[in-house]
Protein backbone atom coordinates (compact mmCIF):
# COMPACT_ATOMS: atom_id res chain seq x y z
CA UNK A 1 99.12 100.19 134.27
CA UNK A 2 100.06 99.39 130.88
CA UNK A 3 98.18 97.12 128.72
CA UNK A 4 99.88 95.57 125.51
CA UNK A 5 98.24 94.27 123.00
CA UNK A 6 100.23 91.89 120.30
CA UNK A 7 102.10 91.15 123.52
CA UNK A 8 103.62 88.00 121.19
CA UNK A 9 104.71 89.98 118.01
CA UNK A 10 108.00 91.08 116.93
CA UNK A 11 107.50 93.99 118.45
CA UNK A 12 105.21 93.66 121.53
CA UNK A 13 107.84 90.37 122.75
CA UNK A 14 110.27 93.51 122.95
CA UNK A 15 108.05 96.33 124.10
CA UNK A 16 106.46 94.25 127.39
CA UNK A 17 110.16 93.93 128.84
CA UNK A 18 111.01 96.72 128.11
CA UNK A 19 108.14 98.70 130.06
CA UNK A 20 108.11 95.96 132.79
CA UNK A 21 112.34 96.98 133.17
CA UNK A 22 111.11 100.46 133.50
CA UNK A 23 109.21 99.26 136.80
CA UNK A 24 105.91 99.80 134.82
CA UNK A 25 102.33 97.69 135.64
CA UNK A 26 102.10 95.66 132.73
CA UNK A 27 99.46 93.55 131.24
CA UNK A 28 100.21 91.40 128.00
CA UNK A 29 96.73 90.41 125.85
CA UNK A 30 97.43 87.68 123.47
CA UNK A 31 94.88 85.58 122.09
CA UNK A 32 96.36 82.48 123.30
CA UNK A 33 97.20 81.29 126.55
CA UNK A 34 99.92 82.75 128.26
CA UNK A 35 102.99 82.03 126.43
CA UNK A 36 106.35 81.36 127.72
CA UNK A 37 109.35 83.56 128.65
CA UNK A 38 107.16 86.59 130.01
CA UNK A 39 108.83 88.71 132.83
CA UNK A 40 107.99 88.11 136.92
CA UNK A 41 105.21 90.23 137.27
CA UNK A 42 103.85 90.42 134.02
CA UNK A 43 100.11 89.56 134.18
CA UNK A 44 98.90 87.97 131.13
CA UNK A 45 95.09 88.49 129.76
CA UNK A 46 93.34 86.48 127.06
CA UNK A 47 91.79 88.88 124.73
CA UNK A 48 91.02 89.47 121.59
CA UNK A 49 91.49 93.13 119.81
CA UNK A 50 88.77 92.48 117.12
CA UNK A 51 85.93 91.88 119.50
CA UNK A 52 86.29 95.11 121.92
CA UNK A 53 83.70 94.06 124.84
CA UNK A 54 86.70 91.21 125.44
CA UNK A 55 88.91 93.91 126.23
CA UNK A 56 86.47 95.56 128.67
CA UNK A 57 88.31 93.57 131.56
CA UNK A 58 91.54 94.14 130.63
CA UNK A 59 91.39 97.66 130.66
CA UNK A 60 90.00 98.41 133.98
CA UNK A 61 92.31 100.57 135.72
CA UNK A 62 95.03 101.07 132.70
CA UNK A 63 96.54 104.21 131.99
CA UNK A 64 97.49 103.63 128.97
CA UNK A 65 96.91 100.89 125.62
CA UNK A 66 99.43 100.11 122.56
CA UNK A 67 96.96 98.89 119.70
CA UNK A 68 98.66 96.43 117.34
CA UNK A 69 96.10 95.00 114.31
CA UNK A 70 97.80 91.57 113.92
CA UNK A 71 96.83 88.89 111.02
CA UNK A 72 93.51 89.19 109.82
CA UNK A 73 92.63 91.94 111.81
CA UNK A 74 93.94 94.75 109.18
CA UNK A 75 91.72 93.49 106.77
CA UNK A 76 88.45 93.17 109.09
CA UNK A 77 86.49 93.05 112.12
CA UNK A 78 84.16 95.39 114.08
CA UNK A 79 84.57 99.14 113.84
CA UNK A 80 87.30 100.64 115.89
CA UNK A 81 84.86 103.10 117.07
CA UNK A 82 83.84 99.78 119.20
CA UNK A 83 87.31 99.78 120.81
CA UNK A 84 87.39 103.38 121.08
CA UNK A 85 84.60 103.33 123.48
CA UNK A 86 85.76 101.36 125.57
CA UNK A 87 88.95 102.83 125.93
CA UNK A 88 86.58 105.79 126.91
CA UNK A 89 84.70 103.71 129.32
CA UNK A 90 87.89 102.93 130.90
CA UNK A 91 89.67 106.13 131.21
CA UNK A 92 92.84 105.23 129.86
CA UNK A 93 94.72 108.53 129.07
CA UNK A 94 97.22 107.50 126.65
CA UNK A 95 96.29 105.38 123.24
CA UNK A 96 99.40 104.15 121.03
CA UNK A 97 98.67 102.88 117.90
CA UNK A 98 101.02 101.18 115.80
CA UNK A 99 100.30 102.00 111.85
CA UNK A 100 102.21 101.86 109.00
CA UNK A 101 104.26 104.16 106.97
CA UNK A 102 101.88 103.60 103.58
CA UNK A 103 99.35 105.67 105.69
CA UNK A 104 101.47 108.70 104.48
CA UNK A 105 102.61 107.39 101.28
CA UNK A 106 99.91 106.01 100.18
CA UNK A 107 96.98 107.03 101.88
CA UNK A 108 94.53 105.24 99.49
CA UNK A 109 95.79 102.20 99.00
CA UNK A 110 93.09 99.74 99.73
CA UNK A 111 95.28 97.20 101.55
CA UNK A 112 95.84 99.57 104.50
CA UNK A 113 92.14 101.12 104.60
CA UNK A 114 91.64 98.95 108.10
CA UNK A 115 94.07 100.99 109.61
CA UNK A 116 93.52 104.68 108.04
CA UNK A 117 89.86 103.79 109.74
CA UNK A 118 91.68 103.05 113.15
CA UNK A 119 94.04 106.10 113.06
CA UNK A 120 90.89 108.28 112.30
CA UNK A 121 89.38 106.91 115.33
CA UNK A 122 92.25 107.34 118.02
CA UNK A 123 92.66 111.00 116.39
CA UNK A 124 88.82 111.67 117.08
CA UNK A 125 88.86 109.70 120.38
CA UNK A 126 89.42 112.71 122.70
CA UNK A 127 92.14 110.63 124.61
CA UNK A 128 96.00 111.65 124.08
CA UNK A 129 97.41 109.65 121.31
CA UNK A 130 100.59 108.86 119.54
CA UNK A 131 100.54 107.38 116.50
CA UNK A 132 103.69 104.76 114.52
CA UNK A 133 104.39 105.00 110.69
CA UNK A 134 107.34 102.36 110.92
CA UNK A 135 108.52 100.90 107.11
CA UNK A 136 108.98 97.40 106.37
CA UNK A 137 110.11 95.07 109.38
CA UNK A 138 113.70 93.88 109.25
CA UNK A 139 112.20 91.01 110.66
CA UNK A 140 111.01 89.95 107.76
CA UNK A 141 113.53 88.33 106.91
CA UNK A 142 112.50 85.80 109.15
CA UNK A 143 111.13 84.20 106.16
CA UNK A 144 114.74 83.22 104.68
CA UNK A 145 115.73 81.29 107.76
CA UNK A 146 114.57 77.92 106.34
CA UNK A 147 116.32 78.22 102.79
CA UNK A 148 119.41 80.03 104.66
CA UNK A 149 119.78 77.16 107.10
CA UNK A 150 119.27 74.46 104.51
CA UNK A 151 121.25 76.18 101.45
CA UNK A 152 122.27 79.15 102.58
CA UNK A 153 120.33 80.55 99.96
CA UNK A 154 118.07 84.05 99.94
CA UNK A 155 114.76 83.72 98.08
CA UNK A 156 113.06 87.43 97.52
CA UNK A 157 111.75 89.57 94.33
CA UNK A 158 113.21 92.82 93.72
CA UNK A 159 116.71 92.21 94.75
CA UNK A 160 118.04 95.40 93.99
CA UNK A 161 115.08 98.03 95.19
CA UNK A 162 116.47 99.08 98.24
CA UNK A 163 114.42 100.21 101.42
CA UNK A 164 115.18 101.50 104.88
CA UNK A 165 113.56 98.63 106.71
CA UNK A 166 113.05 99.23 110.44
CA UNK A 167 114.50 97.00 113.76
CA UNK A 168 111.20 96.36 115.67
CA UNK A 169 113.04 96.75 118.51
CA UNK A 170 113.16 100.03 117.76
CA UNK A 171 109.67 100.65 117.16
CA UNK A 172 109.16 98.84 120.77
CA UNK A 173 112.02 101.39 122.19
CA UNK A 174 109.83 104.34 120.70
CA UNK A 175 106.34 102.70 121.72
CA UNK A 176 107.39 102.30 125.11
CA UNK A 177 108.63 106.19 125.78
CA UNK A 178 105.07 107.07 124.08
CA UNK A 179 103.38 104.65 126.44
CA UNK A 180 104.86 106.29 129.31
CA UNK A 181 104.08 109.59 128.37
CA UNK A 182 106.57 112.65 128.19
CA UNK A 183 105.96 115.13 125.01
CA UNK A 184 104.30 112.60 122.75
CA UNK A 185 101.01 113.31 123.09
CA UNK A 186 99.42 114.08 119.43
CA UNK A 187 102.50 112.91 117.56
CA UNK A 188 103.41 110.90 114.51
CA UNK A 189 106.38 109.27 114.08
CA UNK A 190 107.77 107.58 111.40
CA UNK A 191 109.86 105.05 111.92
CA UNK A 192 112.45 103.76 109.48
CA UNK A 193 116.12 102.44 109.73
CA UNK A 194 119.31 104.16 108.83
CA UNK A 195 119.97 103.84 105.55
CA UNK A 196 118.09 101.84 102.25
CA UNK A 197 118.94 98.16 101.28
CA UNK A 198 117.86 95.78 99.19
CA UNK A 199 117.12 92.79 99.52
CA UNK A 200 120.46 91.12 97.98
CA UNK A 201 122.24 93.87 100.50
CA UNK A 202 120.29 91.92 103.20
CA UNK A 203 121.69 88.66 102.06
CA UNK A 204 125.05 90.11 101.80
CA UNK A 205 124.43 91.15 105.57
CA UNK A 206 123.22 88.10 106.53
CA UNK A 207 126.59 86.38 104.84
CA UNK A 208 128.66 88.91 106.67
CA UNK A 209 126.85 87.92 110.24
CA UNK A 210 127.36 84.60 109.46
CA UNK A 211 130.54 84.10 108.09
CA UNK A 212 129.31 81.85 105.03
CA UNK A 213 128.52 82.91 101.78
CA UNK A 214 124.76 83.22 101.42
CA UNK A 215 123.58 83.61 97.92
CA UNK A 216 120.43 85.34 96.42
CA UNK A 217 118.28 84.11 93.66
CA UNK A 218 115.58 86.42 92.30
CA UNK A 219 111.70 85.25 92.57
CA UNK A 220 109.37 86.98 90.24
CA UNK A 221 106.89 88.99 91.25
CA UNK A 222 103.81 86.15 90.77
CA UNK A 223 106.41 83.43 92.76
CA UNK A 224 106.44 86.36 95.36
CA UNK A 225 102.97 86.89 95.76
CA UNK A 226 102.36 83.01 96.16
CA UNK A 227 104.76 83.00 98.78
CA UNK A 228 103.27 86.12 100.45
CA UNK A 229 99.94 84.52 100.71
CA UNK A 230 100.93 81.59 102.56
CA UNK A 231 101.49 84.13 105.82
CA UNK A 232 99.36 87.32 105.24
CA UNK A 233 96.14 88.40 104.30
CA UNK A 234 95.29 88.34 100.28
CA UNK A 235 94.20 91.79 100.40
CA UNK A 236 97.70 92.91 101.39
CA UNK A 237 99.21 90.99 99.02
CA UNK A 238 99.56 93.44 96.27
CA UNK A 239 99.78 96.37 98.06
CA UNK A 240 102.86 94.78 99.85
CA UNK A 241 104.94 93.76 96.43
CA UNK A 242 104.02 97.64 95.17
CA UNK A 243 106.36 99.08 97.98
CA UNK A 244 108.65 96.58 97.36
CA UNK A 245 109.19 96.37 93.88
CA UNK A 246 107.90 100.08 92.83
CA UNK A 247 108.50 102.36 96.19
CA UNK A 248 107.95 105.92 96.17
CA UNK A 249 110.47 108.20 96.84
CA UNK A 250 109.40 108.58 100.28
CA UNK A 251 108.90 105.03 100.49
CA UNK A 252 113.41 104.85 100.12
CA UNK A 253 113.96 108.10 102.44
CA UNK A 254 114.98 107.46 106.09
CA UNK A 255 113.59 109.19 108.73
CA UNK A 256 114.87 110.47 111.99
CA UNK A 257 111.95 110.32 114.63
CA UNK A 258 113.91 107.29 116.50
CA UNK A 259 117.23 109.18 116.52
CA UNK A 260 114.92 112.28 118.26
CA UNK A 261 112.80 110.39 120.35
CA UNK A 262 115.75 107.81 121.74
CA UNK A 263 118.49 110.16 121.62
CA UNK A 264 120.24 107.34 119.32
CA UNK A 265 120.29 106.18 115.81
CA UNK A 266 117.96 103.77 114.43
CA UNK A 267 119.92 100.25 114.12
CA UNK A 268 120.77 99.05 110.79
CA UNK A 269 119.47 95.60 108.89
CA UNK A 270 123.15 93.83 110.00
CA UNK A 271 122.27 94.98 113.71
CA UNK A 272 119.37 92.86 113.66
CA UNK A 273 120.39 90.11 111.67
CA UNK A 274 123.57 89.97 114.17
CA UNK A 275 120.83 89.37 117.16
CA UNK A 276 119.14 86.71 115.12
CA UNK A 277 121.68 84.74 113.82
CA UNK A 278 120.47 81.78 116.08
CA UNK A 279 117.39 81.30 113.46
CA UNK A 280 119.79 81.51 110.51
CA UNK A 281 122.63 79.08 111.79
């Protein structure tokens, strides 16, 4: 049995299909009700990550977990030690954790401490582990849709600081072969996309997906970080516009961990804006 946590995100929504297509056991924690659109057979558990004796329950009898810190959750909460326990409590044999690249690149930037703290724990847990670096989201975009639909317009800072955002459907795809187990046992991947692009490259992908021109107007960075606050925690805030307005050189390179692990290349930004165009039209 595989429990998912995030089951709702842009990645678990992927991952939980994907394992329960694979004929896997699957159990989806959100905190909410169950939500729509779920497989047959998908058992749904209403749990909460930051308060571990919740998840007590839903890990009786799993072999493995996928740990995704959503909203407010990489800023605070209990110690992960708490969850760590009772992962032990449970036996579950595999732990997945899904990071973030700045854990490499960055490793003191305050607005990923939360989750340095939780990678040191599944490291130190005992259990087998696999750990996710992925870059930026390619989902992200998601936040254009309005001002595309309405004015076919691209709102963003930076527009020419390119970066190899990452289809969370591939970071599902590589979750899911770590949840399963096979060679990834003690492993880090990081998780990028094919090639850089910027941010007016994305709108020029959008346009392409689309058909219609769809133009970009640069925000500065204090517009930007009003506009970031309205969906994620303040603490990330600055930490976020760094990488995207002043990335490291690492921060541009692409990797190839999803090209090794899924015998494939990573797909690029117009890949997943071509999949999405529904929320765009």
């Amino acid at each position: 049995m595989i429990v998912v946590t995030g089951a709702t995100g842009n990645v678990g929504r992927t991952l939980v299909p994907l394992l329960a297509e694979a004929g896997e056991e699957v159990v989806a924690v959100s905190r909410q009700s169950r939500p729509a659109g779920f497989p047959a057979g998908v058992r749904h558990a209403r749990a909460d990550l930051g308060e571990a004796a919740s998840m007590r329950p839903v890990l009786e009898g799993a072999d493995a977990l996928f740990v995704l810190l959503g909203g407010e959750l990489n800023g605070r909460g209990e110690s992960p030690q708490a969850l760590l326990d009772v992962v032990e409590q449970a036996a579950v044999k595999r732990v997945v954790l899904l990071s973030s690249q700045i854990n490499a690149t960055r490793p003191d930037a305050p607005s990923h401490a939360r989750l340095r703290e939780f990678e040191a724990a599944v490291r130190a847990s005992g259990v087998d582990f696999t750990v996710l670096r992925p870059a930026g989201f390619a989902s992200n975009a998601f936040a254009w849709a309005e001002s595309v639909r309405a004015t076919r317009t691209v709102l963003a800072p930076f527009g020419d600081v390119a970066l190899p955002v990452v289809d969370p459907a591939d970071i599902a795809e590589v979750a899911a072969a770590a949840l399963r187990g096979g060679g990834h046992a003690g492993r880090t991947y990081e998780l990028t996309g094919p090639e850089a692009i910027s941010p007016r490259g994305q709108a020029a992908a959008l346009s392409a997906a689309l058909g219609e021109p769809v133009a970009f107007v640069e925000l500065s960075e204090a517009q930007a970080a009003e506009h970031l606050a309205r969906f994620m925690p303040q603490e990330l805030v600055g930490g976020t516009l760094d990488i995207l307005g002043r990335p490291l050189p690492a921060e541009q390179a692409t990797a190839r961990d999803i090209e090794q692990v899924l015998g494939r290349p990573a797909q690029s930004f117009g890949d997943w804006a071509a999949r999405h165009l529904a929320a765009f039209r």
